[in-house]
Protein backbone atom coordinates (compact mmCIF):
# COMPACT_ATOMS: atom_id res chain seq x y z
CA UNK A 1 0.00 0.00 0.00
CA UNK A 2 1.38 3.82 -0.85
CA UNK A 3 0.02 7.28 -0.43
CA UNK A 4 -0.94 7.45 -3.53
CA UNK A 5 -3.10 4.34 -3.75
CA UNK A 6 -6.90 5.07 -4.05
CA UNK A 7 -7.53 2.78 -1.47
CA UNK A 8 -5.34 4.38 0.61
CA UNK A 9 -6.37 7.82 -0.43
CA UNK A 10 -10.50 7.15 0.00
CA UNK A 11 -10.41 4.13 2.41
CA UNK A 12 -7.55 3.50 4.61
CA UNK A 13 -7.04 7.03 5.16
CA UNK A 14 -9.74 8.40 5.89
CA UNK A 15 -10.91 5.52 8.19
CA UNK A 16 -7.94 6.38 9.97
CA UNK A 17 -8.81 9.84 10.29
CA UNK A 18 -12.37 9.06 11.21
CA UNK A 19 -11.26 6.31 14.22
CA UNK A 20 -8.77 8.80 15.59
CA UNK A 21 -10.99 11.70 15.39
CA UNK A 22 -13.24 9.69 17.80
CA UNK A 23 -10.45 8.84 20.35
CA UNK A 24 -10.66 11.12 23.19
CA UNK A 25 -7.19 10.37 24.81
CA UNK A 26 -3.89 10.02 23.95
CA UNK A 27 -3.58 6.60 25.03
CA UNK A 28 -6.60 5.59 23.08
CA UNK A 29 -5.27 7.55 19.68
CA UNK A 30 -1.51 5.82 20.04
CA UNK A 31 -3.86 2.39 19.86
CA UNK A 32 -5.43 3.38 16.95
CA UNK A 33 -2.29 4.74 15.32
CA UNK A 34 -0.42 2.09 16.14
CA UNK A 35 -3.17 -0.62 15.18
CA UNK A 36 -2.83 1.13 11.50
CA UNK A 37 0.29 1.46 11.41
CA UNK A 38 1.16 -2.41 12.03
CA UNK A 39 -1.80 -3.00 9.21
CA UNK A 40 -0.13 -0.68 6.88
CA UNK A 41 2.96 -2.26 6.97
CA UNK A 42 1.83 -5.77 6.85
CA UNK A 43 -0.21 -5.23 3.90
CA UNK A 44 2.97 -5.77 1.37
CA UNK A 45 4.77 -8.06 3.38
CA UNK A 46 2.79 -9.36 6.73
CA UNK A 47 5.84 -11.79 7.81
CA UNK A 48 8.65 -8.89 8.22
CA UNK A 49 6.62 -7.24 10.28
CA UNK A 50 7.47 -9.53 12.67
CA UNK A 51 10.93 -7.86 12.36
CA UNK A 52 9.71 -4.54 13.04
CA UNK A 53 8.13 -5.67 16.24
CA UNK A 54 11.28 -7.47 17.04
CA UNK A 55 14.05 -4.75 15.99
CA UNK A 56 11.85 -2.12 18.19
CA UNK A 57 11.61 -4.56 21.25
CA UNK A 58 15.16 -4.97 21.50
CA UNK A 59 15.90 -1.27 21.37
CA UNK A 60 13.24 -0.78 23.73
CA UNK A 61 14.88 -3.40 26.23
CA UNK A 62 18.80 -2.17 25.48
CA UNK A 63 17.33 1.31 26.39
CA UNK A 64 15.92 0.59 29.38
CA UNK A 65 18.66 -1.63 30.83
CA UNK A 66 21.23 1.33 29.46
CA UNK A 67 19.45 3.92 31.77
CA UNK A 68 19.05 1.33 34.56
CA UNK A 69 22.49 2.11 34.65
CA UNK A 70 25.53 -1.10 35.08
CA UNK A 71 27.86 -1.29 31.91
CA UNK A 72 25.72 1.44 29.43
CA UNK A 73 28.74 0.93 26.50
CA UNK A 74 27.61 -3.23 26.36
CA UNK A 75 23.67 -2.16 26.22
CA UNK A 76 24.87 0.50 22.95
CA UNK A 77 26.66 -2.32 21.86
CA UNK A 78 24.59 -4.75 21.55
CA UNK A 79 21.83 -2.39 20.00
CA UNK A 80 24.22 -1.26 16.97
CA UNK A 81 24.91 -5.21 16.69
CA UNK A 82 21.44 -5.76 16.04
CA UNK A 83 20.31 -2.96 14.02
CA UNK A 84 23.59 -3.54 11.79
CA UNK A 85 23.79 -7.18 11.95
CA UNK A 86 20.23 -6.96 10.67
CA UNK A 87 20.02 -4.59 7.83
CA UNK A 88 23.74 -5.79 6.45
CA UNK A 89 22.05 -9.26 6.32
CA UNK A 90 18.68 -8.67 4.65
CA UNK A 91 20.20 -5.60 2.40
CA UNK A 92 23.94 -6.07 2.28
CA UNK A 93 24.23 -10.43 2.93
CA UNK A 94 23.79 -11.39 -0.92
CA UNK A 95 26.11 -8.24 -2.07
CA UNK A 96 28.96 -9.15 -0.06
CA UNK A 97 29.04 -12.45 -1.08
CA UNK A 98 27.99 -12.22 -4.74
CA UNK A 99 31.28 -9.82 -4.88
CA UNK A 100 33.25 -12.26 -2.38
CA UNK A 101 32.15 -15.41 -5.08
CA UNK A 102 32.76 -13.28 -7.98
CA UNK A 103 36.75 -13.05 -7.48
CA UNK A 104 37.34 -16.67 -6.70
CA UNK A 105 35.22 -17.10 -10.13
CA UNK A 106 32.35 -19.46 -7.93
CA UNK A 107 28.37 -19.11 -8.08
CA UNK A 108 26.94 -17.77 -4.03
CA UNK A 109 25.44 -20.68 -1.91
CA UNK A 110 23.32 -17.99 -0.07
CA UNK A 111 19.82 -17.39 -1.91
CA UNK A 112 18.35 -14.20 -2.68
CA UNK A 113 16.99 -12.20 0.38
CA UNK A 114 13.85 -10.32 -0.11
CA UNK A 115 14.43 -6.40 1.43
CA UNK A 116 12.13 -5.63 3.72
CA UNK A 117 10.06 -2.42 2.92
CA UNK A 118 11.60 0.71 4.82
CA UNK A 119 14.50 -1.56 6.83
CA UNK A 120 17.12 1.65 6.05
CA UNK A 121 14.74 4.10 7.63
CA UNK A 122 13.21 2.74 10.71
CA UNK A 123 16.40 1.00 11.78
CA UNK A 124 17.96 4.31 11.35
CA UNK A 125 15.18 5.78 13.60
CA UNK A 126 15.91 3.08 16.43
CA UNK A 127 19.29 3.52 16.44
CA UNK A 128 19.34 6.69 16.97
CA UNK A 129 16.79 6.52 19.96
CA UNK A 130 19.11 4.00 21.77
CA UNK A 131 22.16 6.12 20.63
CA UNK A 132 20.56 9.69 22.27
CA UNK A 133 19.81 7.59 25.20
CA UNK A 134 23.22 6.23 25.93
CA UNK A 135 24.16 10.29 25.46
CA UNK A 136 22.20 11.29 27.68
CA UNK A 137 19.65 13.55 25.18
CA UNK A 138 16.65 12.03 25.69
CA UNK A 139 14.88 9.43 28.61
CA UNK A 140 14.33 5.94 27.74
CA UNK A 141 10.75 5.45 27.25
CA UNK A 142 9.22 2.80 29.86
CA UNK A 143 6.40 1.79 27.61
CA UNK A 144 7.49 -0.60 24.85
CA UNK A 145 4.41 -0.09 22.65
CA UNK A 146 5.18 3.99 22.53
CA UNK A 147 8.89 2.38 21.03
CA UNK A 148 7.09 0.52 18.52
CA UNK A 149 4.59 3.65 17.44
CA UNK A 150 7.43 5.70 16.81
CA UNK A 151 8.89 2.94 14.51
CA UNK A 152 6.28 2.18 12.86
CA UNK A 153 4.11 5.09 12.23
CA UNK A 154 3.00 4.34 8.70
CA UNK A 155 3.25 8.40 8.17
CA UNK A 156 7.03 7.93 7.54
CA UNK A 157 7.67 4.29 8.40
CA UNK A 158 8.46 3.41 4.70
CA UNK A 159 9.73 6.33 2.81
CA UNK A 160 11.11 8.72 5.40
CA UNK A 161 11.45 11.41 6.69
CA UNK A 162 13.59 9.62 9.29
CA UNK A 163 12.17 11.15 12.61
CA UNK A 164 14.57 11.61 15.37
CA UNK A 165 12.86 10.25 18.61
CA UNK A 166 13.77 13.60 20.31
CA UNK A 167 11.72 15.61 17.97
CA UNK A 168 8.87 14.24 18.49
CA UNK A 169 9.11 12.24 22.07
CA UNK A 170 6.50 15.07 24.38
CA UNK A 171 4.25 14.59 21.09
CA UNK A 172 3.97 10.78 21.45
CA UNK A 173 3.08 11.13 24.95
CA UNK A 174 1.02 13.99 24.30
CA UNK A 175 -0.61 16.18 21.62
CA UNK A 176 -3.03 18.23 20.57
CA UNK A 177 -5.12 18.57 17.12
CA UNK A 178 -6.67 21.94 16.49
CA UNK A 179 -8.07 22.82 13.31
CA UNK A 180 -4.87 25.20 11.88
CA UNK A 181 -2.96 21.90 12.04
CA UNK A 182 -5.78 19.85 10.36
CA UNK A 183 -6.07 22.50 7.70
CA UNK A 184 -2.24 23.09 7.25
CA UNK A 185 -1.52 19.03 7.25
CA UNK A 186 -4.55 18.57 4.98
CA UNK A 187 -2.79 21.00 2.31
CA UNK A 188 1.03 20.13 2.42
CA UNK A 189 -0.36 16.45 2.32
CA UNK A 190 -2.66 17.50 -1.57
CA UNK A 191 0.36 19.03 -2.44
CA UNK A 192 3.00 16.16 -1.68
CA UNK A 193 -0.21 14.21 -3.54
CA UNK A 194 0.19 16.72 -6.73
CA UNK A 195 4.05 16.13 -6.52
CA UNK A 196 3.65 12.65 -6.52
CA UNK A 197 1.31 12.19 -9.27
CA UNK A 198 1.25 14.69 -11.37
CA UNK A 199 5.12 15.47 -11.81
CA UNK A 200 6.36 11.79 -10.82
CA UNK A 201 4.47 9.98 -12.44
CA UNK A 202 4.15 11.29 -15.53
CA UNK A 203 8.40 12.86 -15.63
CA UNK A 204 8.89 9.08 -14.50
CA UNK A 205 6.75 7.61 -17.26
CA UNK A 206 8.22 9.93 -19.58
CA UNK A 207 12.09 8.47 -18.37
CA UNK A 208 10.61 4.69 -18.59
CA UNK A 209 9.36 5.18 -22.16
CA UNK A 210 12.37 6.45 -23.59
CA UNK A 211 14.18 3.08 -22.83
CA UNK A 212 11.48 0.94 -23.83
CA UNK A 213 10.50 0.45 -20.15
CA UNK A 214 13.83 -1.07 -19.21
CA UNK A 215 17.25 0.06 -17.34
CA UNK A 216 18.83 -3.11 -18.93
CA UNK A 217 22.48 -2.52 -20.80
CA UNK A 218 20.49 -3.97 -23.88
CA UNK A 219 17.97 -1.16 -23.78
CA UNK A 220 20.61 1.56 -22.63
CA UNK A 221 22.44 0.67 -25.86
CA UNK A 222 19.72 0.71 -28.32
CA UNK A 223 18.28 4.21 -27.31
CA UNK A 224 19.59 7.11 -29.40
CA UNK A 225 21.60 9.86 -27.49
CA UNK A 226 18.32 12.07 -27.29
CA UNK A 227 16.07 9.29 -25.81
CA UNK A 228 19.12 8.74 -22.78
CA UNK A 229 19.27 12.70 -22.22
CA UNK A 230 16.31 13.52 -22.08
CA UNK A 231 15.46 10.50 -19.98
CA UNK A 232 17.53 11.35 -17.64
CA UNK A 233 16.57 15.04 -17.34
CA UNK A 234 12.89 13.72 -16.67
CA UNK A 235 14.39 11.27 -13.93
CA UNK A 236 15.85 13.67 -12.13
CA UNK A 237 12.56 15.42 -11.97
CA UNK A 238 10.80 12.64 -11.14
CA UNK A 239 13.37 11.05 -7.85
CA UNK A 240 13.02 14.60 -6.51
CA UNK A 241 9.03 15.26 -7.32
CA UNK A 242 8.80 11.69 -5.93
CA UNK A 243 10.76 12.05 -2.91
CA UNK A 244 9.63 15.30 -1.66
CA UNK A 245 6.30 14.34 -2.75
CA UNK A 246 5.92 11.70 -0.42
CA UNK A 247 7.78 13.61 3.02
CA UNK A 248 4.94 16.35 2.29
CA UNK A 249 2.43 13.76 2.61
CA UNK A 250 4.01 12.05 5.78
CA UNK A 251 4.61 15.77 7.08
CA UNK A 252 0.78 16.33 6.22
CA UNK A 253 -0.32 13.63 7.49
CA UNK A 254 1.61 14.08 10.81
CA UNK A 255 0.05 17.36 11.47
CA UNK A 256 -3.49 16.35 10.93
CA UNK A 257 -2.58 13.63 13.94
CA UNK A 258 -0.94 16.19 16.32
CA UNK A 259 2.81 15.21 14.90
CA UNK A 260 5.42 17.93 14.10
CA UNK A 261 7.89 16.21 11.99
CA UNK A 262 10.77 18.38 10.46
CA UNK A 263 11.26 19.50 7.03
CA UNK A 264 12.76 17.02 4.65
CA UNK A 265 13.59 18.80 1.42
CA UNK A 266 14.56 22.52 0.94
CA UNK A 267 14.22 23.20 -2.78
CA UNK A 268 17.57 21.10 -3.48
CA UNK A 269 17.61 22.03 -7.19
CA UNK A 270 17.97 25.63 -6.19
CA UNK A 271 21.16 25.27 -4.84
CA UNK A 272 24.43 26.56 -6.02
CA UNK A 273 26.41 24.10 -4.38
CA UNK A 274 27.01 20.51 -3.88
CA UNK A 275 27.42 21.40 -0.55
CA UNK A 276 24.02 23.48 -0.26
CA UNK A 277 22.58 20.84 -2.24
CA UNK A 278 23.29 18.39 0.62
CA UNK A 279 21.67 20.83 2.82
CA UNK A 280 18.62 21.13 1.47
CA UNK A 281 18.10 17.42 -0.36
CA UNK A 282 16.56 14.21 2.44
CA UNK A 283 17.54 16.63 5.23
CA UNK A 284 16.57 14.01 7.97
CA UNK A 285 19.42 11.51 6.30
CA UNK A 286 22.41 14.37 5.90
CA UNK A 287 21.31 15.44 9.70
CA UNK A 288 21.57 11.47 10.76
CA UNK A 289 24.95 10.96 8.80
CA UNK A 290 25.95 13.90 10.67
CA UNK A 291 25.12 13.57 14.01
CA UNK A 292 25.94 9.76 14.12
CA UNK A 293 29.01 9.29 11.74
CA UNK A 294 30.54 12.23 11.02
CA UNK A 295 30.90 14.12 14.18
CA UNK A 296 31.89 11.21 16.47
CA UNK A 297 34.80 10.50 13.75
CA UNK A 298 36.11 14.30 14.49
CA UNK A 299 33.91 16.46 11.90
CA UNK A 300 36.20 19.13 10.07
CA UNK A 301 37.86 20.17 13.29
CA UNK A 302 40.85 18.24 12.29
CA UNK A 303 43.24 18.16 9.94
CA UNK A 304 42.96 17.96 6.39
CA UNK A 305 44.19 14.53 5.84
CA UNK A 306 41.18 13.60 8.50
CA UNK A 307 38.26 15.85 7.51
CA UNK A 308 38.91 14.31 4.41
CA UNK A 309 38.84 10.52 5.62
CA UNK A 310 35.86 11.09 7.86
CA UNK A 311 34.07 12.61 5.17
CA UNK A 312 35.12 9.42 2.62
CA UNK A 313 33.52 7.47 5.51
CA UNK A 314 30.53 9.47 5.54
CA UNK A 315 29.73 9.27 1.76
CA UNK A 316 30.52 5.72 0.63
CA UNK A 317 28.06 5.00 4.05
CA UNK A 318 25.54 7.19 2.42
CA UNK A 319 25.99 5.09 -1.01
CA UNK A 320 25.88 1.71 0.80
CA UNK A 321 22.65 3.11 2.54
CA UNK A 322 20.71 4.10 -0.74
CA UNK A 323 21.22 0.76 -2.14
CA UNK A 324 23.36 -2.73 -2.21
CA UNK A 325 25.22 -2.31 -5.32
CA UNK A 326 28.30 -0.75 -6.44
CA UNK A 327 26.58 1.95 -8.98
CA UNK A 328 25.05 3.34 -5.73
CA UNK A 329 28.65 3.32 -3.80
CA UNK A 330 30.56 5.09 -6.91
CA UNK A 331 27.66 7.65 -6.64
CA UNK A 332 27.94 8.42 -2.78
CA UNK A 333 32.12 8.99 -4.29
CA UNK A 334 31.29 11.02 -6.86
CA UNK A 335 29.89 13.88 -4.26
CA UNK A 336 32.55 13.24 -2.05
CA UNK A 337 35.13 14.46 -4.98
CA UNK A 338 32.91 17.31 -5.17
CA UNK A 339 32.76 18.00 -1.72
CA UNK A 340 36.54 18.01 -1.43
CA UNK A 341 36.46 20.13 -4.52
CA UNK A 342 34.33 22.85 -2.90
CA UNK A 343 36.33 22.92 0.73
CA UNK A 344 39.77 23.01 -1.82
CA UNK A 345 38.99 25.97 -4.08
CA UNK A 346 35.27 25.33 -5.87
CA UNK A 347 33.17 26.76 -3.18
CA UNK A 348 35.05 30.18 -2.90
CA UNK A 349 35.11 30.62 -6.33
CA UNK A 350 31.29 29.71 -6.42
CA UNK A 351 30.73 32.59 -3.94
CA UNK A 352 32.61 34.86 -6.29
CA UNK A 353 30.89 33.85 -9.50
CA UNK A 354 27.13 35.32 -10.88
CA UNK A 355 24.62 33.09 -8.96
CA UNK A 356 23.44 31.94 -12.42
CA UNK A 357 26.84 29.83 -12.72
CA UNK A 358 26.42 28.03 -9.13
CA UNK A 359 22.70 26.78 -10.57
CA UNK A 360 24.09 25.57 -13.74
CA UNK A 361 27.03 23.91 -12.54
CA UNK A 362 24.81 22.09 -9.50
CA UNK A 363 22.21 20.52 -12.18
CA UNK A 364 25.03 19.44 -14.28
CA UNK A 365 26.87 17.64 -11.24
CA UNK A 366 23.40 16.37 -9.99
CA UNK A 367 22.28 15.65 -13.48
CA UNK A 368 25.53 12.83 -14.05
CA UNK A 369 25.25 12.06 -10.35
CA UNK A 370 21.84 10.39 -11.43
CA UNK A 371 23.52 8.78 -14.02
CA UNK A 372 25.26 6.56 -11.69
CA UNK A 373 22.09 6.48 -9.66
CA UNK A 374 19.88 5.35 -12.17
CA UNK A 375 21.53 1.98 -13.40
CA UNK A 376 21.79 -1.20 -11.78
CA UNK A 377 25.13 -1.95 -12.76
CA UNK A 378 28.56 -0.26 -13.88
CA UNK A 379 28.35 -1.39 -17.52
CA UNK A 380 25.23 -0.17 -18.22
CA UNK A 381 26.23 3.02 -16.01
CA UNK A 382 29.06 3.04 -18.48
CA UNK A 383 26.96 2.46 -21.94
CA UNK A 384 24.53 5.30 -21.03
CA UNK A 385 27.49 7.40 -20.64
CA UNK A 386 28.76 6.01 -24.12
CA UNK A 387 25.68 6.94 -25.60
CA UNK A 388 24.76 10.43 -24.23
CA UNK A 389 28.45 11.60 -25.52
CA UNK A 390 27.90 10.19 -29.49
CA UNK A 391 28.58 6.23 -28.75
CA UNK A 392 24.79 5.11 -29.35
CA UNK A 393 25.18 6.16 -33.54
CA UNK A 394 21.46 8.02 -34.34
CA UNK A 395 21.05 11.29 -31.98
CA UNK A 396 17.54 11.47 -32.09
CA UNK A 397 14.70 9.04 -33.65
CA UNK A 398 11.35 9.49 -34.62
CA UNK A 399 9.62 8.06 -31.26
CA UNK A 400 12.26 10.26 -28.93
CA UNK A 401 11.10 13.31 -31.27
CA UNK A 402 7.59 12.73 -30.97
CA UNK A 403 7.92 11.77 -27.25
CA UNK A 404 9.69 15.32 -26.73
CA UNK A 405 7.24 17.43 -28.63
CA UNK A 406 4.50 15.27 -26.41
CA UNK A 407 6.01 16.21 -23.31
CA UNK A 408 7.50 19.95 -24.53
CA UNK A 409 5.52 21.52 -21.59
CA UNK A 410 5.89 19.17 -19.37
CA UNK A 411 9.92 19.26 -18.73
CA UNK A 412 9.99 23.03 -17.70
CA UNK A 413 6.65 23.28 -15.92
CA UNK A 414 8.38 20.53 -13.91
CA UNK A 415 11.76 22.61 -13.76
CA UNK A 416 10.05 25.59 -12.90
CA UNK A 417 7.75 23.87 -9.90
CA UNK A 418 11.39 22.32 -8.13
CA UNK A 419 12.37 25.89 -7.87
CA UNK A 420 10.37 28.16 -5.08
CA UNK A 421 9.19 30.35 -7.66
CA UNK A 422 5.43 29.46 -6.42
CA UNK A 423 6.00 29.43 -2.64
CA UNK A 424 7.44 33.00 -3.42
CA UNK A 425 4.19 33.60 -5.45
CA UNK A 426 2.08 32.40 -2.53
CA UNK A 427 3.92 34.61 -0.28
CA UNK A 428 3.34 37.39 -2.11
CA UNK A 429 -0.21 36.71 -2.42
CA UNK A 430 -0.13 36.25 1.87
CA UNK A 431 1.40 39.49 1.86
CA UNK A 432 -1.01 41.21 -0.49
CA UNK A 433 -4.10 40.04 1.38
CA UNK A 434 -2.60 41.64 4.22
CA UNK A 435 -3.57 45.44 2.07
CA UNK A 436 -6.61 44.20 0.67
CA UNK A 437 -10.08 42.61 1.92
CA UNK A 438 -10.72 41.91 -1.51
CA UNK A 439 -7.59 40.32 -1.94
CA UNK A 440 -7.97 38.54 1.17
CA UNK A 441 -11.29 37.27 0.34
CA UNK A 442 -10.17 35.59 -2.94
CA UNK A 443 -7.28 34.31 -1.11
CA UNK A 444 -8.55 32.36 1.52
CA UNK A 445 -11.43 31.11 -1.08
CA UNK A 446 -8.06 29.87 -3.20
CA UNK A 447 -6.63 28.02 -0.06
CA UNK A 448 -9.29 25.98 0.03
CA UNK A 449 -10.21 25.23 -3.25
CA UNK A 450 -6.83 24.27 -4.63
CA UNK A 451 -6.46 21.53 -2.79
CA UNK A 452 -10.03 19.49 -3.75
CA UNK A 453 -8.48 20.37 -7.10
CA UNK A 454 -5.30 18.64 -6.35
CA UNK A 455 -7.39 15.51 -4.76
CA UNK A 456 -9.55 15.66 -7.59
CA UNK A 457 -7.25 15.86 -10.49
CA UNK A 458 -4.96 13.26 -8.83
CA UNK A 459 -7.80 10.88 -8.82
CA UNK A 460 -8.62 10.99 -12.24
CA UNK A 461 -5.20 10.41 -13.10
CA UNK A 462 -4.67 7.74 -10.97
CA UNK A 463 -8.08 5.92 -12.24
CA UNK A 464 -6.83 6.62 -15.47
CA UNK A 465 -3.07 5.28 -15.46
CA UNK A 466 -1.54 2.69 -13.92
CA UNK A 467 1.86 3.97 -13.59
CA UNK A 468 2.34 4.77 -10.33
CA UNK A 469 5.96 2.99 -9.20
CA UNK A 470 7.04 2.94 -5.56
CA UNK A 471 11.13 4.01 -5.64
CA UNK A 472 11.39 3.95 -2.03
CA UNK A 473 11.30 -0.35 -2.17
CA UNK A 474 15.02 -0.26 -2.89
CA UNK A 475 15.97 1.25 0.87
C-alpha cells in the first residue's frame, strides 16, 4: 500500500482519520495509530513485520537496561549489533558475497533475500533513539508499545522522513489537534499528492518510455543519445518530485494527527552548491549521517588529511545506505570528490561567480550524479554514458522526437515547480491580502479550493493510469 493508492487515499485514510478523530485520549489515539500502522505495513509483506516488532523490542529493552544504569557501553553495543547485523544481512548479505564469489570465479550458496520495505529508515530511527539515550539527550521510554509507534508510524515508516525520537518524544506522549494543524496538514499532504502524481508519475513515465520500459544494458544501448538525455533530465525530476512528494504527505499527514515532523527537502535544485545541495536534499538523512558518523569520527575540526577521511567514511556510508550495489557506492564517491572540490577551491570561487553559474554547474553535477544512480550496474552506467556523448550512432529518432514534442511543456513546468518560484508567489499573495479585503477574500477562497483540485485531479489520473511505481522499495 502507498500514499498514492486510491484505497489508501479514499479508504484506509480516511478511516484512519475518522477512528482517531473519535479517540478522546492520547492513550486511546496511540492504539489506533499504532493498530494502522502495524496494518499498513503488513499489507505488502505481513511476515517482516514480525521484524519490526522485534528490531523495536530490543531497542526498547537495550534502552531501558542502558538507563538502569551497570555497563551502558555493552547495552549501545549490543543495539548497533542488532540494528547492523540486521540490515547488512537482509540488504547487504547477498552483495557481499555475490562480490566475495565473484573473485574466486564461484556461483553464491546464499539465496536471494527479499528487502524488507523501509529496513534503512526505521532502523535508522531506532538507532538513533538508543544512541541519544546512551548520550544522555533524551529518557528511555518505559512503555514498549510507545517504542514501537514511533517505529512504525505508517506516516514515515516506509519512505522517510527519518524522525529523530527527540523531535517528536512530548508529542507521542502527548498532543493536541486543532483545526490550523488539520487545515495546514490537509494541504502540504494535496500538495505532496500533486508532486507525486502529477510530476512523478508522468516525468517518471516519460524516463521509462524512452528506454522501452527497461534500465537493462540492452535497452541503454539501443536508445539514441536524445532518448538517454532527455530520460535522464525527466528522472531527475521525477526522484526529486517523488521524494519530496511523499515527506509532504508524511509531514501532512503528521500534522493532521498532532505530529510535528521536520522538514525534509529545501528546494535542493535551487542550490548553487554541492554542498548546499546536501543541505537542502533528504535533510533528515544528511542530519543522521551527521550527528551519528561524522561528528563522532572528528567532523572538520581536524586536519585535512582527517576531515577528508571522515568525510570518505561518511559518503561511501551514504551510497551503501541508498542501495546494495556498487553503482550506488561510486555515486555516494562522486559527491565526495565534489565535496573536497568545494572545501579546496570550488566553493570560494562559487561565492565569487554570478549566482546563475552556481545553478548551472549544480544541475550538471546532480544531473551525471543520477547517471550513476539510475543503473543497476557499472556497464550499463558506463553504456549510457557512451551513448549520451555520441557512442549510441542516431542522436535522435522518430519516437524520442515525438515523445519530446509530447512532453515539450511538461519538462519546464516541472523545472520551474522544483524551484520556489510558487511558494514566493504564494507569499506574495499572503502578503497582499494583508492590504486588501478583496484580496484577502479571494485568497482564503483559493486556499481551500486548490487543494479538492489537487485531490480531484490526482484521482482521475490515478483511475486513469496505472503507472504509479514505488522508488522507495530499494531502501
Amino acid at each position: 500500500m502507498v500514499f498514492s493508492s486510491l484505497f489508501f487515499l479514499f479508504a484506509f485514510l480516511p478511516l484512519n482519520l475518522l477512528l482517531y478523530s473519535l479517540a478522546k485520549t492520547t492513550p486511546v489515539r496511540n492504539a489506533v495509530l499504532l493498530v494502522f500502522s502495524l496494518i499498513f505495513y503488513a499489507w505488502g509483506e505481513p511476515v517482516y513485520m514480525l521484524l519490526l516488532i522485534g528490531m523495536s523490542f530490543f531497542d526498547w529493552l537495550f534502552a531501558r537496561l542502558m538507563e538502569k544504569g551497570g555497563n551502558r557501553k555493552l547495552w549501545l553495543t549490543l543495539a548497533v549489533i542488532v540494528n547492523l547485523g540486521t540490515i547488512g544481512v537482509f540488504k547487504y548479505l547477498n552483495f557481499l558475497a555475490d562480490n566475495i564469489c565473484g573473485l574466486f570465479g564461484t556461483t553464491s550458496p546464499i539465496p536471494a533475500i527479499m528487502l524488507p520495505i523501509g529496513i534503512s529508515f526505521y532502523t535508522f530511527q531506532l538507532l538513533s533513539y538508543v544512541i541519544d539515550v546512551y548520550r544522555g539527550e533524551v529518557k528511555a521510554q518505559k512503555k514498549f508499545f510507545t517504542v514501537l509507534l514511533y517505529a512504525s508510524l505508517f506516516h514515515q515508516c516506509i519512505a522517510g522522513p527519518i524522525v529523530r525520537y527527540q523531535d517528536v518524544e512530548n508529542e507521542l506522549t502527548q498532543r493536541r489537534v486543532d483545526w490550523a494543524d488539520i487545515s495546514e496538514g490537509i494541504r502540504r499532504f494535496c500538495l505532496g499528492l500533486g508532486k507525486k502524481v502529477f510530476f512523478a508519475n508522468t516525468c517518471g513515465n516519460l524516463a521509462d518510455s524512452l528506454l522501452g520500459g527497461k534500465l537493462t544494458l540492452e535497452a541503454v544501448q539501443s536508445a539514441d543519445g536524445a532518448a538517454l538525455w532527455v530520460s535522464m533530465l525527466a528522472y531527475m525530476l521525477q526522484i526529486y518530485f517523488d521524494f519530496s512528494g511523499y515527506s509532504d504527505m508524511a509531514i501532512g499527514m503528521g500534522r493532521m494527527m498532532g505530529f510535528h515532523y521536520l522538514e525534509n527537502f529545501n528546494y535542493p535544485y535551487a542550490a548553487r552548491s554541492v554542498q548546499d545541495f546536501w543541505r537542502r536534499w533528504h535533510m533528515s538523512l544528511s542530519t543522521f549521517f551527521r550527528d551519528y558518523v561524522y561528528i563522532p569520527l572528528g567532523g572538520s575540526r581536524c586536519s585535512f588529511g582527517r576531515w577528508l577521511f571522515n568525510t570518505l567514511v561518511v559518503w561511501a556510508l551514504t551510497g551503501l545506505w541508498h542501495g546494495a550495489s556498487w553503482n550506488f557506492v561510486l555515486w555516494g564517491l562522486f559527491f565526495f570528490v565534489f565535496l573536497v572540490l568545494e572545501k579546496v577551491f570550488l566553493g570560494k570561487l562559487l561565492q565569487k561567480l554570478p549566482a546563475v553559474i552556481g545553478h548551472l554547474y549544480l544541475w550538471v553535477v546532480v544531473f551525471f550524479g543520477w547517471v550513476l544512480f539510475r543503473f543497476p550496474d557499472l556497464a550499463t552506467v558506463g553504456a549510457a554514458f557512451a551513448g549520451m556523448f555520441g557512442g549510441a550512432g542516431e542522436w535522435m529518432s522518430t519516437a524520442t522526437s515525438l515523445a519530446i514534442q509530447n512532453n515539450i511543456f511538461l519538462i519546464p513546468f516541472a523545472i520551474l515547480a522544483s524551484t520556489p518560484l510558487f511558494k514566493w508567489m504564494s507569499h506574495k499573495m499572503s502578503v497582499a491580502s494583508g492590504n486588501s479585503k478583496v484580496v484577502a477574500n479571494v485568497w482564503a477562497v483559493v486556499q481551500i479550493v486548490w487543494p479538492i483540485v489537487i485531490l480531484g485531479v490526482c484521482t482521475i489520473l490515478l483511475v486513469g493510469d496505472s503507472y504509479n511505481p514505488f522508488l522507495y522499495f530499494q531502501f
